[in-house]
PDB file of N, CA and C in Angstrom:
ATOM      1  N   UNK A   1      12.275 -12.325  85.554  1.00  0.00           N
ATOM      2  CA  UNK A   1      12.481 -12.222  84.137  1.00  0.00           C
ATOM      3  C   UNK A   1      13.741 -11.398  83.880  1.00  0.00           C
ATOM      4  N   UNK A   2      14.378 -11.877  82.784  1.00  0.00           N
ATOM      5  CA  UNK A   2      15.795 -10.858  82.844  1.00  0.00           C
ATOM      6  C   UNK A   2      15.552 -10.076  81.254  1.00  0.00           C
ATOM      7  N   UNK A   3      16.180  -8.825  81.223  1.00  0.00           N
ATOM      8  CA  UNK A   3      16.235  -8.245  80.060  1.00  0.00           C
ATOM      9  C   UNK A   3      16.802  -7.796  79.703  1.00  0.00           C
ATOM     10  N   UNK A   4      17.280  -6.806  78.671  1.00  0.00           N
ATOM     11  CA  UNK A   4      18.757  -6.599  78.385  1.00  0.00           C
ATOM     12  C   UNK A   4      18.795  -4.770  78.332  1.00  0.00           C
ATOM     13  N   UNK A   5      19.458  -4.001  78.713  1.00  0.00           N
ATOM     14  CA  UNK A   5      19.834  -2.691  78.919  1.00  0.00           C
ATOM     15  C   UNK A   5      19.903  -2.187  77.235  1.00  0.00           C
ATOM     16  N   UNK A   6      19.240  -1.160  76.640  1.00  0.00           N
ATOM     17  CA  UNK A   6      19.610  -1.279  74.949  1.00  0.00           C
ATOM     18  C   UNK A   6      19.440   0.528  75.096  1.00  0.00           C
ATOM     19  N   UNK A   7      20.026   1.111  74.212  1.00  0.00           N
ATOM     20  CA  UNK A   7      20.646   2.087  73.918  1.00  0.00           C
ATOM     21  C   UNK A   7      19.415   2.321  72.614  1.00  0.00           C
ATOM     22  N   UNK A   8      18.658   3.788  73.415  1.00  0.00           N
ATOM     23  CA  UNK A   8      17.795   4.588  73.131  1.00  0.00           C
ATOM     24  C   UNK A   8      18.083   5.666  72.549  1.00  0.00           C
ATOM     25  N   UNK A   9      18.324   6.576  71.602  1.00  0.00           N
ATOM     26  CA  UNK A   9      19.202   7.557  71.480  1.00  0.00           C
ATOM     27  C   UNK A   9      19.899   8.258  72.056  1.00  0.00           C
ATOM     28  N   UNK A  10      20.378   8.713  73.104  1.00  0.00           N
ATOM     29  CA  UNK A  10      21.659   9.316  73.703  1.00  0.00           C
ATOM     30  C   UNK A  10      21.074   8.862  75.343  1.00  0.00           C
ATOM     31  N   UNK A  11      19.885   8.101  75.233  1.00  0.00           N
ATOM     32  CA  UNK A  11      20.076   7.259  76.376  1.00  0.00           C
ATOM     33  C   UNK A  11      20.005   6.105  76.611  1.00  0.00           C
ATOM     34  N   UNK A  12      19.500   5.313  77.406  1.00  0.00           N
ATOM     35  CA  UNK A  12      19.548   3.534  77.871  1.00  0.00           C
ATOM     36  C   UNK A  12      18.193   3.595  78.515  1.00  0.00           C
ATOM     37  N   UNK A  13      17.312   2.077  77.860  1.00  0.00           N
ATOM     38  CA  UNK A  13      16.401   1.962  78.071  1.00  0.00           C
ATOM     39  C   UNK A  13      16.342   0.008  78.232  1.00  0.00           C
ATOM     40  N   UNK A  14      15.046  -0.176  78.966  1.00  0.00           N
ATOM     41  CA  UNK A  14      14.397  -1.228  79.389  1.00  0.00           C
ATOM     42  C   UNK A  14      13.161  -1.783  78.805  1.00  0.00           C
ATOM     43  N   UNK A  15      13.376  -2.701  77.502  1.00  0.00           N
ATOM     44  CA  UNK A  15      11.841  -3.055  77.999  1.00  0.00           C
ATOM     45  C   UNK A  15      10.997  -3.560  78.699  1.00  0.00           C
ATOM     46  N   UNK A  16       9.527  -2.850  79.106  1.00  0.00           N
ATOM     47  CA  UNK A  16       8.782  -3.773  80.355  1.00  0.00           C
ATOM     48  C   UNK A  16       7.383  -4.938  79.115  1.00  0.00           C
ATOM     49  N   UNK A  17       7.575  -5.988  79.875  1.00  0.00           N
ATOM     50  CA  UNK A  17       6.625  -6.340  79.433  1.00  0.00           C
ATOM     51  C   UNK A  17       4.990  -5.670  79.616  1.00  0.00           C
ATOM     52  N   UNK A  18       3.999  -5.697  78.868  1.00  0.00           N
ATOM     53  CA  UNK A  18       3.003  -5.298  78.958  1.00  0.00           C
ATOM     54  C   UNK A  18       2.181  -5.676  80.075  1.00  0.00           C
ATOM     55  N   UNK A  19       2.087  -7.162  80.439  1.00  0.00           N
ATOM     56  CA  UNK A  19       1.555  -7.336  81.661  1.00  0.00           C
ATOM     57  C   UNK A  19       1.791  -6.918  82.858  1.00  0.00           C
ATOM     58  N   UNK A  20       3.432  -6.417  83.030  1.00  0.00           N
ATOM     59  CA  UNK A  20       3.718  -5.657  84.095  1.00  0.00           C
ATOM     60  C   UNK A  20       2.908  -4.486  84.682  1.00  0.00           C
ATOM     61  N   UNK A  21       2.884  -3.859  83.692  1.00  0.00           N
ATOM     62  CA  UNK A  21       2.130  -2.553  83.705  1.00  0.00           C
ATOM     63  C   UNK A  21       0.745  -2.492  84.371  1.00  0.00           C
ATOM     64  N   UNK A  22      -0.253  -3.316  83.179  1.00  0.00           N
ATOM     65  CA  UNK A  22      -1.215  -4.090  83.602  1.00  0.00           C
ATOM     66  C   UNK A  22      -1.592  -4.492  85.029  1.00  0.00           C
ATOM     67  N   UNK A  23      -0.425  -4.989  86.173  1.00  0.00           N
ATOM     68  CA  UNK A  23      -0.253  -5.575  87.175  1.00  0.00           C
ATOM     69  C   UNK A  23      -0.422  -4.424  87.805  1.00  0.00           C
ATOM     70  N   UNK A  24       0.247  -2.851  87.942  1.00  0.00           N
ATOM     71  CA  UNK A  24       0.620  -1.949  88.253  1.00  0.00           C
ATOM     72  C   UNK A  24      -1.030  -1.119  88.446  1.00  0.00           C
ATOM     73  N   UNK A  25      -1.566  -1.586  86.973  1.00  0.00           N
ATOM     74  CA  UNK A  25      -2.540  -0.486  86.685  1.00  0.00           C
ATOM     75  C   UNK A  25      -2.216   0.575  85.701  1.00  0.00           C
ATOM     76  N   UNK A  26      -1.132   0.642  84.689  1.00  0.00           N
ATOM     77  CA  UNK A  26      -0.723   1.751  84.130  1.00  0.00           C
ATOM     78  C   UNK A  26      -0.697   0.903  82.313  1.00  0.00           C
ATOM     79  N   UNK A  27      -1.442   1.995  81.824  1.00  0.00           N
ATOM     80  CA  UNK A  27      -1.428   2.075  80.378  1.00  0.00           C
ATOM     81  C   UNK A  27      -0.492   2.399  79.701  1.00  0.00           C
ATOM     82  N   UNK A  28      -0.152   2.597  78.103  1.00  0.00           N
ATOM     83  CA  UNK A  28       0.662   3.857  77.335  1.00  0.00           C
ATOM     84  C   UNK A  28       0.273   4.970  77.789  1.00  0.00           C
ATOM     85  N   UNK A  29       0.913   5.918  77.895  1.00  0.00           N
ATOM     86  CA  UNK A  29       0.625   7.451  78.247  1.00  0.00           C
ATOM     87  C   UNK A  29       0.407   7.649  79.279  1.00  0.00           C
ATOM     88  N   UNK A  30       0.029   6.994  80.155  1.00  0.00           N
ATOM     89  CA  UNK A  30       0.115   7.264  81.886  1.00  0.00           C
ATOM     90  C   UNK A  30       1.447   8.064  81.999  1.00  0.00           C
ATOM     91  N   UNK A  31       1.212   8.335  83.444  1.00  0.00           N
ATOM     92  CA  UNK A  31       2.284   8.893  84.205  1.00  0.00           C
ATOM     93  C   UNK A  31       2.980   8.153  85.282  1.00  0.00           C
ATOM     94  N   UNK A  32       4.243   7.843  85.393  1.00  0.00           N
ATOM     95  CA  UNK A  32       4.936   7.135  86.504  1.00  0.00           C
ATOM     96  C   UNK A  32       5.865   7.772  87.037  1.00  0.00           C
ATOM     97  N   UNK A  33       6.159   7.683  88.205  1.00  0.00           N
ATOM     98  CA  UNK A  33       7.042   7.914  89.260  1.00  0.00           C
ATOM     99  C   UNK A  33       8.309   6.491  89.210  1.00  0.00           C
ATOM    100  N   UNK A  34       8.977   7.057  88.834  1.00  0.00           N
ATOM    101  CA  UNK A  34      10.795   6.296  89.128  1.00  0.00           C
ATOM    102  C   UNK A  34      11.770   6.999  90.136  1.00  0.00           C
ATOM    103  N   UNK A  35      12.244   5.967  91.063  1.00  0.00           N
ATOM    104  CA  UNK A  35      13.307   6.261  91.481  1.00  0.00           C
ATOM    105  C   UNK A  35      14.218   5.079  91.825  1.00  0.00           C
ATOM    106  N   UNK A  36      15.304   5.718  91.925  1.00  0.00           N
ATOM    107  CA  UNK A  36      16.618   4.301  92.651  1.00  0.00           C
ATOM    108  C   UNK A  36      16.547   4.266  93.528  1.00  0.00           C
ATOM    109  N   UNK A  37      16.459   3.237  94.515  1.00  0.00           N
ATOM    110  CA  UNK A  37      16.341   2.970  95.651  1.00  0.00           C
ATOM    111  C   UNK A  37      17.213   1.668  96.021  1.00  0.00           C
ATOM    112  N   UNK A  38      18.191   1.592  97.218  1.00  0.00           N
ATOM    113  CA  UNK A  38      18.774   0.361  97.596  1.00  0.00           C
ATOM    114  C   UNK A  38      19.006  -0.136  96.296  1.00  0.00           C
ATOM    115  N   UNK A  39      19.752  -0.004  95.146  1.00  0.00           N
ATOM    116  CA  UNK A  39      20.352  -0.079  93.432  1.00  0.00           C
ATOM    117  C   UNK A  39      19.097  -0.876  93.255  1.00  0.00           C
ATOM    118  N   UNK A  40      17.803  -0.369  93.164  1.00  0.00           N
ATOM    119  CA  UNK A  40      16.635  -0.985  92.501  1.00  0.00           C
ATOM    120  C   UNK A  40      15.773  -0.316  91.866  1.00  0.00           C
ATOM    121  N   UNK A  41      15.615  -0.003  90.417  1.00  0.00           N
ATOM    122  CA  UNK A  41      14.770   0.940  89.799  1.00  0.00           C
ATOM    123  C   UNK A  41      13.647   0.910  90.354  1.00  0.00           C
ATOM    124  N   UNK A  42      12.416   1.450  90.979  1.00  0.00           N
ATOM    125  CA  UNK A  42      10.767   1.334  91.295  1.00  0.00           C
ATOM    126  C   UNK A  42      10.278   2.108  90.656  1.00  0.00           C
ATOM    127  N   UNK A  43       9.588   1.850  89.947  1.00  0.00           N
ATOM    128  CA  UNK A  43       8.051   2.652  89.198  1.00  0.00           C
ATOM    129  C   UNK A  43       7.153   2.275  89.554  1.00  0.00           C
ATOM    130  N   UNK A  44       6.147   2.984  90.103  1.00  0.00           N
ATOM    131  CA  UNK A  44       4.703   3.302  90.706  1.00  0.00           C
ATOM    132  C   UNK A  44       4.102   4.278  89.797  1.00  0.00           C
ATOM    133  N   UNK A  45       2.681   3.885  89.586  1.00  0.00           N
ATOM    134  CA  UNK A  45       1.875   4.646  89.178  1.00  0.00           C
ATOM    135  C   UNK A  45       1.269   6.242  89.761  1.00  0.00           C
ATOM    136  N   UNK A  46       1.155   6.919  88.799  1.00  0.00           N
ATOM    137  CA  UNK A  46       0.999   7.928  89.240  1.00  0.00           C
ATOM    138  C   UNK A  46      -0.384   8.757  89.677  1.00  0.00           C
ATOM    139  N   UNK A  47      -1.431   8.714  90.170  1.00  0.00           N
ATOM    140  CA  UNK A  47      -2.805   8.348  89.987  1.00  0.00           C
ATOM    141  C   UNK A  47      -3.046   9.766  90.523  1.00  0.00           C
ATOM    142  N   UNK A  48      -3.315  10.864  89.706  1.00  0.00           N
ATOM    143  CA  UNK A  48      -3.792  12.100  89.886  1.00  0.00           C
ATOM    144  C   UNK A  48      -5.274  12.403  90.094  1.00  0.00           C
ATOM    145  N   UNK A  49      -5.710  12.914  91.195  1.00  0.00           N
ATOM    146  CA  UNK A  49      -7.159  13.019  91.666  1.00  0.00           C
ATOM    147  C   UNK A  49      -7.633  14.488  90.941  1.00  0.00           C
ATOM    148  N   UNK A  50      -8.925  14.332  90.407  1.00  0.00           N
ATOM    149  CA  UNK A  50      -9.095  15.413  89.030  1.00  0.00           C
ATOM    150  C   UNK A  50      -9.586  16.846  90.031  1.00  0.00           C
ATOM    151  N   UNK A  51      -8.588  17.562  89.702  1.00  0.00           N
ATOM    152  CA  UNK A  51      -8.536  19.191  90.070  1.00  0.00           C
ATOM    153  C   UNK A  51      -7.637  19.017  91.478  1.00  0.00           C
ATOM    154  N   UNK A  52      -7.056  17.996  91.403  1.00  0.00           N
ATOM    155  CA  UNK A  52      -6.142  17.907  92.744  1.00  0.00           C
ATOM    156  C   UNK A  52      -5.069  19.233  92.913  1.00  0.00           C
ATOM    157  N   UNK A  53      -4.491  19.964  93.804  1.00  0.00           N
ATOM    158  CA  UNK A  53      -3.830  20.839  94.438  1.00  0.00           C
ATOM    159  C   UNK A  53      -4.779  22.388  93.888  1.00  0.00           C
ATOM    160  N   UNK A  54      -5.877  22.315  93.236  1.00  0.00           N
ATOM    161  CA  UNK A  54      -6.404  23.659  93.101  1.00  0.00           C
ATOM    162  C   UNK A  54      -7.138  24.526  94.211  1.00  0.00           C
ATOM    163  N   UNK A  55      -7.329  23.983  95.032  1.00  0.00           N
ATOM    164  CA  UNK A  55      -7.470  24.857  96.055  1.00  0.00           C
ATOM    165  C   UNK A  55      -6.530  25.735  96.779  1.00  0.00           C
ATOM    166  N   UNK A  56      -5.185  25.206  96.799  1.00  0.00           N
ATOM    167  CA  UNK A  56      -4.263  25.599  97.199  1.00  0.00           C
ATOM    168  C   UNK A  56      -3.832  26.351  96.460  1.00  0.00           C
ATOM    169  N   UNK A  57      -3.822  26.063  95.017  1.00  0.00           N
ATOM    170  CA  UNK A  57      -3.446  27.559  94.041  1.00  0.00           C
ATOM    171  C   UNK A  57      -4.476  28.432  93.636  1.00  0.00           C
ATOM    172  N   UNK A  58      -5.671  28.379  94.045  1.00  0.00           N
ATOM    173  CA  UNK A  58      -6.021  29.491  94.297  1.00  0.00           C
ATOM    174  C   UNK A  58      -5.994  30.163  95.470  1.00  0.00           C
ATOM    175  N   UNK A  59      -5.467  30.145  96.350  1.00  0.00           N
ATOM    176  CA  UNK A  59      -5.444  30.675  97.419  1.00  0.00           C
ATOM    177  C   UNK A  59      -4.080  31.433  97.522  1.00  0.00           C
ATOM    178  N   UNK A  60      -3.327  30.583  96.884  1.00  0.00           N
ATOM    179  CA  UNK A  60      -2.001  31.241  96.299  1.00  0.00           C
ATOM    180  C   UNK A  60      -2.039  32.284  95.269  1.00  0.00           C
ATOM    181  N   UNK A  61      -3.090  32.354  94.298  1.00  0.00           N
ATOM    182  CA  UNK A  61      -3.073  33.062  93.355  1.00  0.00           C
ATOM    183  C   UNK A  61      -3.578  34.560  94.068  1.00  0.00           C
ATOM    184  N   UNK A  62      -4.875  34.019  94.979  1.00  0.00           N
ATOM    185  CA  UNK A  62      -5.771  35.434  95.539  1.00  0.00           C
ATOM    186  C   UNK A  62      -4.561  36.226  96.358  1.00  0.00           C
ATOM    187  N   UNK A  63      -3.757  35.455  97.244  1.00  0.00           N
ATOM    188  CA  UNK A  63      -2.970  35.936  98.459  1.00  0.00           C
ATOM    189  C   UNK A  63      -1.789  37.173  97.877  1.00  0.00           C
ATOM    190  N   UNK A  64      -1.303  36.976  96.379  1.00  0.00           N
ATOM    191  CA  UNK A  64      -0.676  37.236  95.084  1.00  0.00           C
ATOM    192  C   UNK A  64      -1.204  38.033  94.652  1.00  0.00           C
ATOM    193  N   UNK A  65      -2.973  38.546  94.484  1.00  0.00           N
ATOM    194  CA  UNK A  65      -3.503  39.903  94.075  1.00  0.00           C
ATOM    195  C   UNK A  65      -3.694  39.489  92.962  1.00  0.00           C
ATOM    196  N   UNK A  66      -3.811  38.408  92.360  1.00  0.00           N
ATOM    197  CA  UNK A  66      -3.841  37.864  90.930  1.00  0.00           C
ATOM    198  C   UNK A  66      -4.949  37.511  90.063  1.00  0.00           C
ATOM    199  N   UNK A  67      -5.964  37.670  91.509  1.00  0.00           N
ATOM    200  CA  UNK A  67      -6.824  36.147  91.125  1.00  0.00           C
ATOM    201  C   UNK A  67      -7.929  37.488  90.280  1.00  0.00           C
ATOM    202  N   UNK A  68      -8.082  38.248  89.218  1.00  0.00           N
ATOM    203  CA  UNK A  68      -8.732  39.202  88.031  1.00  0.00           C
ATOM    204  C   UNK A  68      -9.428  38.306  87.458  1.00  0.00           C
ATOM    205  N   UNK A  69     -10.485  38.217  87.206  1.00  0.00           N
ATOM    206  CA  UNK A  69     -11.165  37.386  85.863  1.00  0.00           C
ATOM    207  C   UNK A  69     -10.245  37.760  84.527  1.00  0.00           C
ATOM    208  N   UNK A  70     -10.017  36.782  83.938  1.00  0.00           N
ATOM    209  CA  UNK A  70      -9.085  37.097  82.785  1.00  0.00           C
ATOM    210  C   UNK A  70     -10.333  37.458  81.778  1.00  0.00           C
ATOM    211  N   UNK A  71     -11.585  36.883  81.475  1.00  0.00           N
ATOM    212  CA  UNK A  71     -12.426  36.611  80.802  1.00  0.00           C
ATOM    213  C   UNK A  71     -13.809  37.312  81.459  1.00  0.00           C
ATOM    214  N   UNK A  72     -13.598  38.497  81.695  1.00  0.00           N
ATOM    215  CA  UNK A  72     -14.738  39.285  82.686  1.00  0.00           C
ATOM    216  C   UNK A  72     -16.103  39.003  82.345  1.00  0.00           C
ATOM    217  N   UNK A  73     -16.279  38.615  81.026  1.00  0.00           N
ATOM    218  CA  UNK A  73     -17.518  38.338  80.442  1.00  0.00           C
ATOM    219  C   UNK A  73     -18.200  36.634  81.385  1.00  0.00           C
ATOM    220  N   UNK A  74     -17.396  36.312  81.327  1.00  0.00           N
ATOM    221  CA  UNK A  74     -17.496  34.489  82.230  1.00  0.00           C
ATOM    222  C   UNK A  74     -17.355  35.046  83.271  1.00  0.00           C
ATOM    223  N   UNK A  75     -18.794  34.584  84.267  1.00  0.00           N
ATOM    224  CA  UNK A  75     -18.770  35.293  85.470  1.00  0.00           C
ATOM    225  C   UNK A  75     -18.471  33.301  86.143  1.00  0.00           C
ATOM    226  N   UNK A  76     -18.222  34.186  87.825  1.00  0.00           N
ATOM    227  CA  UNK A  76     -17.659  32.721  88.440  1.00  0.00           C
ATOM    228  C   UNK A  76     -19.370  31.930  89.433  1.00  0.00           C
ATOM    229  N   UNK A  77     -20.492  32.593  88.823  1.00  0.00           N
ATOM    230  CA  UNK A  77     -21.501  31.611  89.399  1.00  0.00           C
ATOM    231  C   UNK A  77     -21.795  30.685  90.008  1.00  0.00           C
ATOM    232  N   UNK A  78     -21.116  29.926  88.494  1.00  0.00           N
ATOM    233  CA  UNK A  78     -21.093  27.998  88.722  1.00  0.00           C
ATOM    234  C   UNK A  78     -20.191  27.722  89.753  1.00  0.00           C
ATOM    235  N   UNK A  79     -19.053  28.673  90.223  1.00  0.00           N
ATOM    236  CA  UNK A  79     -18.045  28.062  91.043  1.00  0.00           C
ATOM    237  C   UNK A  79     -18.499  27.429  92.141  1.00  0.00           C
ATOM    238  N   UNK A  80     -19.685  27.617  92.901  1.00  0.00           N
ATOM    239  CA  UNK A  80     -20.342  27.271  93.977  1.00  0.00           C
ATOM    240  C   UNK A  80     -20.786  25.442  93.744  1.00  0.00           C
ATOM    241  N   UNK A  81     -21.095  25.119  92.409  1.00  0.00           N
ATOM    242  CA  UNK A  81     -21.371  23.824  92.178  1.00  0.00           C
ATOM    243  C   UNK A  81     -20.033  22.729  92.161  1.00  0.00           C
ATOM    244  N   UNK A  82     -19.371  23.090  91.678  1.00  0.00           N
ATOM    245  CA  UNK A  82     -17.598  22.824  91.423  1.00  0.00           C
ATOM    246  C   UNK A  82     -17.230  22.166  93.227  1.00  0.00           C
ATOM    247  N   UNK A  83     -16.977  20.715  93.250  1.00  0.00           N
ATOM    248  CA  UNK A  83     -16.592  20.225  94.023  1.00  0.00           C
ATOM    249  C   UNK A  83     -15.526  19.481  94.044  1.00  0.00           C
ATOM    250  N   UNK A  84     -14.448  20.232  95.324  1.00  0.00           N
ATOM    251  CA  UNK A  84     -13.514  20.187  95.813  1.00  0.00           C
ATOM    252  C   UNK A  84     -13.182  18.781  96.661  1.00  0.00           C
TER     253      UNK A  84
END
């Protein structure tokens, strides 16, 4: 399919058809990954796994001396149910 390069306010934009997306898996408001590659735009979906890299920042946060209950009244109990 060919389309035409059109001038977005101080940048340049593409439209994709909707089924593309669709094809992809990606809605309005998703998140995508672009890059140029071999002069070929690629967008891939961006598919974030829920509470993904938090283990690692807390471990970063504790190692940091950081990790204080901000909210001392909210104790961390439940944290034991909370799966990683």
């Amino acid at each position: 399919m060919k389309s035409a390069v059109r001038k977005i306010g101080n940048s340049s934009g593409v439209i994709i058809p909707k089924p593309f997306f669709a094809e992809i898996g990606s809605k309005p408001g998703d998140k995508v990954d672009m890059l140029v590659e071999d002069g070929r735009i690629i967008i891939t979906p961006v598919h974030s796994e829920l509470r993904a890299g938090w283990p690692e920042d807390a471990k970063r946060v504790a190692d940091e001396g950081d990790d204080a209950l901000v909210w001392p009244e909210f104790s961390n109990e439940d944290d034991r149910e909370l799966k990683w």
